[in-house]
N, C-alpha and C. Protein backbone atom coordinates (compact mmCIF):
# COMPACT_ATOMS: atom_id res chain seq x y z
N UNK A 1 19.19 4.97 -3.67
CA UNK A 1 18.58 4.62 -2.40
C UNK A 1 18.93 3.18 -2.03
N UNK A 2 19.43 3.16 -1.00
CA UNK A 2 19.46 1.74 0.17
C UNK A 2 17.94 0.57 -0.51
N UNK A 3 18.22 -0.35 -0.46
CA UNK A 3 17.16 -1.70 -0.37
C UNK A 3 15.92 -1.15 0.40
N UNK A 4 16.88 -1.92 1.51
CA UNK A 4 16.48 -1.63 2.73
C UNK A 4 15.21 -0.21 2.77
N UNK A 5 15.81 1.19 2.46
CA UNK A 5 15.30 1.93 2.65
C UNK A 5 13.86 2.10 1.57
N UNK A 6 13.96 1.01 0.70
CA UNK A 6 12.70 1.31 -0.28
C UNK A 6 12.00 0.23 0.46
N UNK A 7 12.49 -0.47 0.94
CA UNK A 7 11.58 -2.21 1.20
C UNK A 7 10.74 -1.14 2.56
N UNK A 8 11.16 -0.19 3.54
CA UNK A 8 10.31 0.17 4.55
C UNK A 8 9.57 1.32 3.99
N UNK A 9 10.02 2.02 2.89
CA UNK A 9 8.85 2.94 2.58
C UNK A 9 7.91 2.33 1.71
N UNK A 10 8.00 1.38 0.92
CA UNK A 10 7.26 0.69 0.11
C UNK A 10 6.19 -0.23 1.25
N UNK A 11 6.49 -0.34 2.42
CA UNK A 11 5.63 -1.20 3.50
C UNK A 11 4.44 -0.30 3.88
N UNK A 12 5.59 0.89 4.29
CA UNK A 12 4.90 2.03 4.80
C UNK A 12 3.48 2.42 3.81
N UNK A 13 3.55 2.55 2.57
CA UNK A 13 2.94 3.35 2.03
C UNK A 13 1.64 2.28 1.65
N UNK A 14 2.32 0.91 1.55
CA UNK A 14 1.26 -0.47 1.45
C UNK A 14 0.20 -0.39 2.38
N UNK A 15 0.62 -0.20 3.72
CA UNK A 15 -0.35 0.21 5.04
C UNK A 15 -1.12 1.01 4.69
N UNK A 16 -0.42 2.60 4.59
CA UNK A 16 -1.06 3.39 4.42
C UNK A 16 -2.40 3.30 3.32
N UNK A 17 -2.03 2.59 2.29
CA UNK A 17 -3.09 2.07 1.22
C UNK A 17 -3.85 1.55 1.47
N UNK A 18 -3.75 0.66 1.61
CA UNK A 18 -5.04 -0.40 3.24
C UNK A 18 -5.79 0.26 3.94
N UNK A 19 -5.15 1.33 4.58
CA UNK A 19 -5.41 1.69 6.05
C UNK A 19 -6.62 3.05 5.10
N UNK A 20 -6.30 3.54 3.89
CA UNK A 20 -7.29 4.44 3.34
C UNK A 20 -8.46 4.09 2.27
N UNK A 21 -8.04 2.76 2.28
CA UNK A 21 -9.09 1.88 1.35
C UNK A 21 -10.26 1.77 2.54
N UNK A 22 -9.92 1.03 3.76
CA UNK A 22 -10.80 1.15 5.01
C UNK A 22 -11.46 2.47 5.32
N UNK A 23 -11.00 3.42 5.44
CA UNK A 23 -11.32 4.78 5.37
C UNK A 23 -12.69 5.42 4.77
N UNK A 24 -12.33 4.98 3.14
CA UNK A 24 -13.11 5.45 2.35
C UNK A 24 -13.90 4.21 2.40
N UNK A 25 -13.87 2.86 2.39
CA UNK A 25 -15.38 2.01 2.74
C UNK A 25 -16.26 2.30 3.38
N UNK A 26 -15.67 2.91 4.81
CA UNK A 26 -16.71 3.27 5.83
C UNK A 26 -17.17 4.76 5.52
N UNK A 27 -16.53 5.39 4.71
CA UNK A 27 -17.05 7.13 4.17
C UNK A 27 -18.45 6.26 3.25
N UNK A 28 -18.22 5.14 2.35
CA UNK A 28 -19.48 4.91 1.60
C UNK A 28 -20.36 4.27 2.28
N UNK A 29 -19.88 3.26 3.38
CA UNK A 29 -21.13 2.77 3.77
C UNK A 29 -22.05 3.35 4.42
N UNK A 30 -21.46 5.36 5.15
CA UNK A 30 -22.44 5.54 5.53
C UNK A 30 -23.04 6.44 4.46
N UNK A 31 -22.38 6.66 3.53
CA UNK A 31 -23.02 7.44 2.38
C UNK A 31 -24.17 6.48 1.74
N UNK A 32 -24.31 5.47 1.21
CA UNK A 32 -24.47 4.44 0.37
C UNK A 32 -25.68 3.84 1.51
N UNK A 33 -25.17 3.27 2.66
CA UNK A 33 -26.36 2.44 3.55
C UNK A 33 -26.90 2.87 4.45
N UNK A 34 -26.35 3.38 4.97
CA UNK A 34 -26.86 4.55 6.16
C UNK A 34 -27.39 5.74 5.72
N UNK A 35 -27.39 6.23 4.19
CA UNK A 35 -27.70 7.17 3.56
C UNK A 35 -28.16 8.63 4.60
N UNK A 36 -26.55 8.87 5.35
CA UNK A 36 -26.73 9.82 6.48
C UNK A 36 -25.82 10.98 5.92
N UNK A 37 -24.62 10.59 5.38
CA UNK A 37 -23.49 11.88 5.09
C UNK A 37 -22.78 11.87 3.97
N UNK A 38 -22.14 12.58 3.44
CA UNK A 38 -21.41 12.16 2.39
C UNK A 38 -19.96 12.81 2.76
N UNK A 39 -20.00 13.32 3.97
CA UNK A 39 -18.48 13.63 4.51
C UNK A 39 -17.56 12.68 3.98
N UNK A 40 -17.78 11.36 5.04
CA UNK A 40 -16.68 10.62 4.70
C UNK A 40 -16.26 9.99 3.22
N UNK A 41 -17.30 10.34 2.71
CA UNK A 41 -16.48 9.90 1.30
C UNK A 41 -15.84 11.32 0.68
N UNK A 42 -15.94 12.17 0.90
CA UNK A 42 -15.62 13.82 0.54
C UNK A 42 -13.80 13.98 1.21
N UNK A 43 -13.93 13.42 2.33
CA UNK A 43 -12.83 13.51 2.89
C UNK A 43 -12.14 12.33 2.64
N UNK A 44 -12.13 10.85 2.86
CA UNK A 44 -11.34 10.57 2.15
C UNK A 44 -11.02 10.04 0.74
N UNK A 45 -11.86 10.44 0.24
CA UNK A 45 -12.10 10.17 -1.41
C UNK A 45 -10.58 10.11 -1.57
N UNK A 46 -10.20 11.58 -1.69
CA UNK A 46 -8.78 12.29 -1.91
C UNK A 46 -7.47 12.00 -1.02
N UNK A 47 -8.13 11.22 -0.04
CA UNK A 47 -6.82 10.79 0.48
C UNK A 47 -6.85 9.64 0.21
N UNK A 48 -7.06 8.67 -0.17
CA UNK A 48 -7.55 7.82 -0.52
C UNK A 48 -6.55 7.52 -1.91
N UNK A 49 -6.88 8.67 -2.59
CA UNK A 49 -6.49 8.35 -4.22
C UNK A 49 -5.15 9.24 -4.05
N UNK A 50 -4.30 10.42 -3.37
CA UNK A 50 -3.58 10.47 -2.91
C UNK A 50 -2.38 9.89 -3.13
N UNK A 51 -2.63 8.60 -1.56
CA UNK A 51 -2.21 7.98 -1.05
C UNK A 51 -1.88 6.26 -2.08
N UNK A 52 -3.24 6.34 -3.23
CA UNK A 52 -3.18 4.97 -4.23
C UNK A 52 -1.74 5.85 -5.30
N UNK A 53 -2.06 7.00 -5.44
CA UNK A 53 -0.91 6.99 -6.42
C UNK A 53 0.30 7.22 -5.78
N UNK A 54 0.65 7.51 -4.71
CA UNK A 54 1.84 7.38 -3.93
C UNK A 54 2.23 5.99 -3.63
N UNK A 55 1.41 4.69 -3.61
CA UNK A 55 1.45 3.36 -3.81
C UNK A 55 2.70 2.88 -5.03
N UNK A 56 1.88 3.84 -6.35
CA UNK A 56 2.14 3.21 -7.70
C UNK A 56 3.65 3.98 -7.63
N UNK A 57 4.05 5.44 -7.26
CA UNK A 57 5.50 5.60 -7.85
C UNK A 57 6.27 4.70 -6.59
N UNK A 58 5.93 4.11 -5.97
CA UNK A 58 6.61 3.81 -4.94
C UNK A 58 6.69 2.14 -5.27
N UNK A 59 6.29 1.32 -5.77
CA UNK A 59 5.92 0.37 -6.64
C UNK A 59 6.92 0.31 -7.88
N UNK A 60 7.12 1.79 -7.96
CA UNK A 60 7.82 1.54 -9.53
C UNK A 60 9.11 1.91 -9.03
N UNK A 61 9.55 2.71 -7.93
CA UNK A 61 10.64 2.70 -7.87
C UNK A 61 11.10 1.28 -6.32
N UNK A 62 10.28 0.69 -6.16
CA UNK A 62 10.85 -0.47 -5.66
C UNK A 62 11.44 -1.75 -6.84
N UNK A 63 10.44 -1.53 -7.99
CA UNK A 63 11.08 -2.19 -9.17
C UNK A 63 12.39 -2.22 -9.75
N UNK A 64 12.79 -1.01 -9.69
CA UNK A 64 14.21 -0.41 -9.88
C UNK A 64 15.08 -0.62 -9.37
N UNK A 65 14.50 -0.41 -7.95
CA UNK A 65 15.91 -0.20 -7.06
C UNK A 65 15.76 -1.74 -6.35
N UNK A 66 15.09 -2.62 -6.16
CA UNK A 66 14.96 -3.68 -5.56
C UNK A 66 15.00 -5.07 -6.39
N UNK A 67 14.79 -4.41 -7.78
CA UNK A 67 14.83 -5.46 -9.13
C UNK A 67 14.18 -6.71 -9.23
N UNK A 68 12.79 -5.84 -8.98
CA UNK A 68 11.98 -6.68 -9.08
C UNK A 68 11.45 -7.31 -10.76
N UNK A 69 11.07 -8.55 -10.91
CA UNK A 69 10.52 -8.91 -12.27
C UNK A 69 9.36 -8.29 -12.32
N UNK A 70 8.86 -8.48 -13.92
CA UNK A 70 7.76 -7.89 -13.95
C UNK A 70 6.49 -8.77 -13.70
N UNK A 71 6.57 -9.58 -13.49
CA UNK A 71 5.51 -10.62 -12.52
C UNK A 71 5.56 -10.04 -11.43
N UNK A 72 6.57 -10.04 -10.86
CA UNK A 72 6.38 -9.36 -9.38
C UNK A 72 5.53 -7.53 -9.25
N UNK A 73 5.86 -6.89 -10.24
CA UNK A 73 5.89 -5.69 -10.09
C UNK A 73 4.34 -5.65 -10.74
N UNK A 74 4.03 -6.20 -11.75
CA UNK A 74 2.56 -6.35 -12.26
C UNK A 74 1.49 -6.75 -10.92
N UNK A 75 2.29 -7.67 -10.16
CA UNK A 75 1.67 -8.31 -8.54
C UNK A 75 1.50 -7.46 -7.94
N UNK A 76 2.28 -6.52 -7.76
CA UNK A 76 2.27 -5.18 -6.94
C UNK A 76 1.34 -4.23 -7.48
N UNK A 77 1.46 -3.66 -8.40
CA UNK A 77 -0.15 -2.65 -9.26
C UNK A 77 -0.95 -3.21 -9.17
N UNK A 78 -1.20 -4.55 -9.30
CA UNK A 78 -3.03 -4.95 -9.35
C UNK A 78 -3.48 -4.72 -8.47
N UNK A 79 -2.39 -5.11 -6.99
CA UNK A 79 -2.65 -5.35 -5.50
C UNK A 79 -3.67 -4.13 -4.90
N UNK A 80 -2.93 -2.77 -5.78
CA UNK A 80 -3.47 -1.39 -5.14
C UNK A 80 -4.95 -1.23 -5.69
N UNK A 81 -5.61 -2.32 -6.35
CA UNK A 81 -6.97 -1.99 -6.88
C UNK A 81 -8.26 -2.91 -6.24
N UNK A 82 -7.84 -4.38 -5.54
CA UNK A 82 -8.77 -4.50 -4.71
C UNK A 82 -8.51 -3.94 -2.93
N UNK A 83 -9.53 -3.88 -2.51
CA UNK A 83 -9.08 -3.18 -0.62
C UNK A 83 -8.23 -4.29 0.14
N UNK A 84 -7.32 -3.87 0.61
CA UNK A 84 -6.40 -4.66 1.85
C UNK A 84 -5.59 -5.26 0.92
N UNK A 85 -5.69 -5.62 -0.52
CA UNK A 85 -4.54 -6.28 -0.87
C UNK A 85 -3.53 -5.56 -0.84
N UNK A 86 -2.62 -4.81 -0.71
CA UNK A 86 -1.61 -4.76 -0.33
C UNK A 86 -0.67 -4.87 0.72
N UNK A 87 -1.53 -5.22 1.59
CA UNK A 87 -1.23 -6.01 2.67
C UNK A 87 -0.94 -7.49 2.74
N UNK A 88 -2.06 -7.94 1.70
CA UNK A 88 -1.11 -9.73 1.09
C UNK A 88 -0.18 -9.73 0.55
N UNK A 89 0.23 -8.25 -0.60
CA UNK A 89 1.39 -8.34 -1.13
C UNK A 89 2.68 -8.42 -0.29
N UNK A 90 2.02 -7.16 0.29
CA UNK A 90 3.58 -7.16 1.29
C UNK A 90 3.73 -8.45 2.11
N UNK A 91 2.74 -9.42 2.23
CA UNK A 91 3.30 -10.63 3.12
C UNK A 91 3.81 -11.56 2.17
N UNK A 92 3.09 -11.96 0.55
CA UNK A 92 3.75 -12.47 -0.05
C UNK A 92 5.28 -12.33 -0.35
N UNK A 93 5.46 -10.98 -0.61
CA UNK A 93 6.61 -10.82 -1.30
C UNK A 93 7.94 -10.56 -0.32
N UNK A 94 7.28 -10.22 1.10
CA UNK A 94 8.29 -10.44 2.33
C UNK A 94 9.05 -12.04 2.33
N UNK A 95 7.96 -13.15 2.43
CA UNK A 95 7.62 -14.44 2.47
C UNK A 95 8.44 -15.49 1.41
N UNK A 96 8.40 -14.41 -0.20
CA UNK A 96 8.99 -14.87 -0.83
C UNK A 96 10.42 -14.53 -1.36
N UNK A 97 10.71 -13.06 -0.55
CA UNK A 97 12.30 -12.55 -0.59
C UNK A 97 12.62 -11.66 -1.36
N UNK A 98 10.94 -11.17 -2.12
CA UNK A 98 11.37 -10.38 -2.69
C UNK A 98 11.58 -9.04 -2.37
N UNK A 99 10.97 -8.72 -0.88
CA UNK A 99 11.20 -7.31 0.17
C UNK A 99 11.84 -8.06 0.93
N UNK A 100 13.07 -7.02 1.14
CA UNK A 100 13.90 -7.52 2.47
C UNK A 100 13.21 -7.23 3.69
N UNK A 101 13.67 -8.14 4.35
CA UNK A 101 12.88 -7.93 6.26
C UNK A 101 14.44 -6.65 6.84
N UNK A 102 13.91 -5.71 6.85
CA UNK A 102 14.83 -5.06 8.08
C UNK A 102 15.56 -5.66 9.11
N UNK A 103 16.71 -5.26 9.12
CA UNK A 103 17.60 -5.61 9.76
C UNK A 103 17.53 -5.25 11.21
N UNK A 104 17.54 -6.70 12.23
CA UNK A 104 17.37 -6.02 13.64
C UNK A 104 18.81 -5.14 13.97
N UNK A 105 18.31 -4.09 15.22
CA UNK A 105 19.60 -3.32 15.73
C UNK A 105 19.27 -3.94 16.68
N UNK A 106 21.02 -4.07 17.00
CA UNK A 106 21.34 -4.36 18.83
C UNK A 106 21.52 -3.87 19.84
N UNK A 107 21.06 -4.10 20.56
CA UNK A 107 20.49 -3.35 21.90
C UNK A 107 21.60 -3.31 22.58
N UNK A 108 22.30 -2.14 23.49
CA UNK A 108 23.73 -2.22 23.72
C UNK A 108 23.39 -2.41 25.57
């Protein structure tokens, strides 16, 4: 696989991790404080965890194919265990070169 092509699915799936960590907060807070439903944690419990282990092979094969150290790649697994960090990762490691920024196309 292309750099490139792991550095945007590895972004992709960073979001997506974020974006289901948020998900399932608000499934507990109304489970937990609002003590109204337990839907939302039912529903995205599993996408949720899903979506965390689609994080980790995607993590491991950005290691590979992007050659990352294992400081970096250890940076990357922890990231997927508090909420939204992987969203600092991906700015750190954009920031620090270790994900390439996509290449603009030109507009003809």
């Amino acid at each position: 696989m292309k750099p490139s092509a792991v550095a945007l699915l590895f972004r992709a799936v960073a979001l997506a991790e974020a974006c289901s960590w948020v998900l399932l907060l608000g499934g507990m807070f109304v489970k937990w404080v609002l003590q109204d439903s337990e839907r939302g944690v039912q529903m995205f419990g599993p996408v949720h965890g899903a979506v965390f282990v689609a994080y980790l092979v995607v993590t491991v094969l950005a290691w590979r194919v992007l050659r990352w150290d294992l400081p970096t790649t250890f940076r990357a697994l922890v990231a997927s265990v508090p909420p939204l960090a992987t969203i600092w990762f991906d700015r750190w490691a954009t920031r620090t070169g270790r994900l390439p920024v996509p290449e603009p196309v030109p507009t003809a």
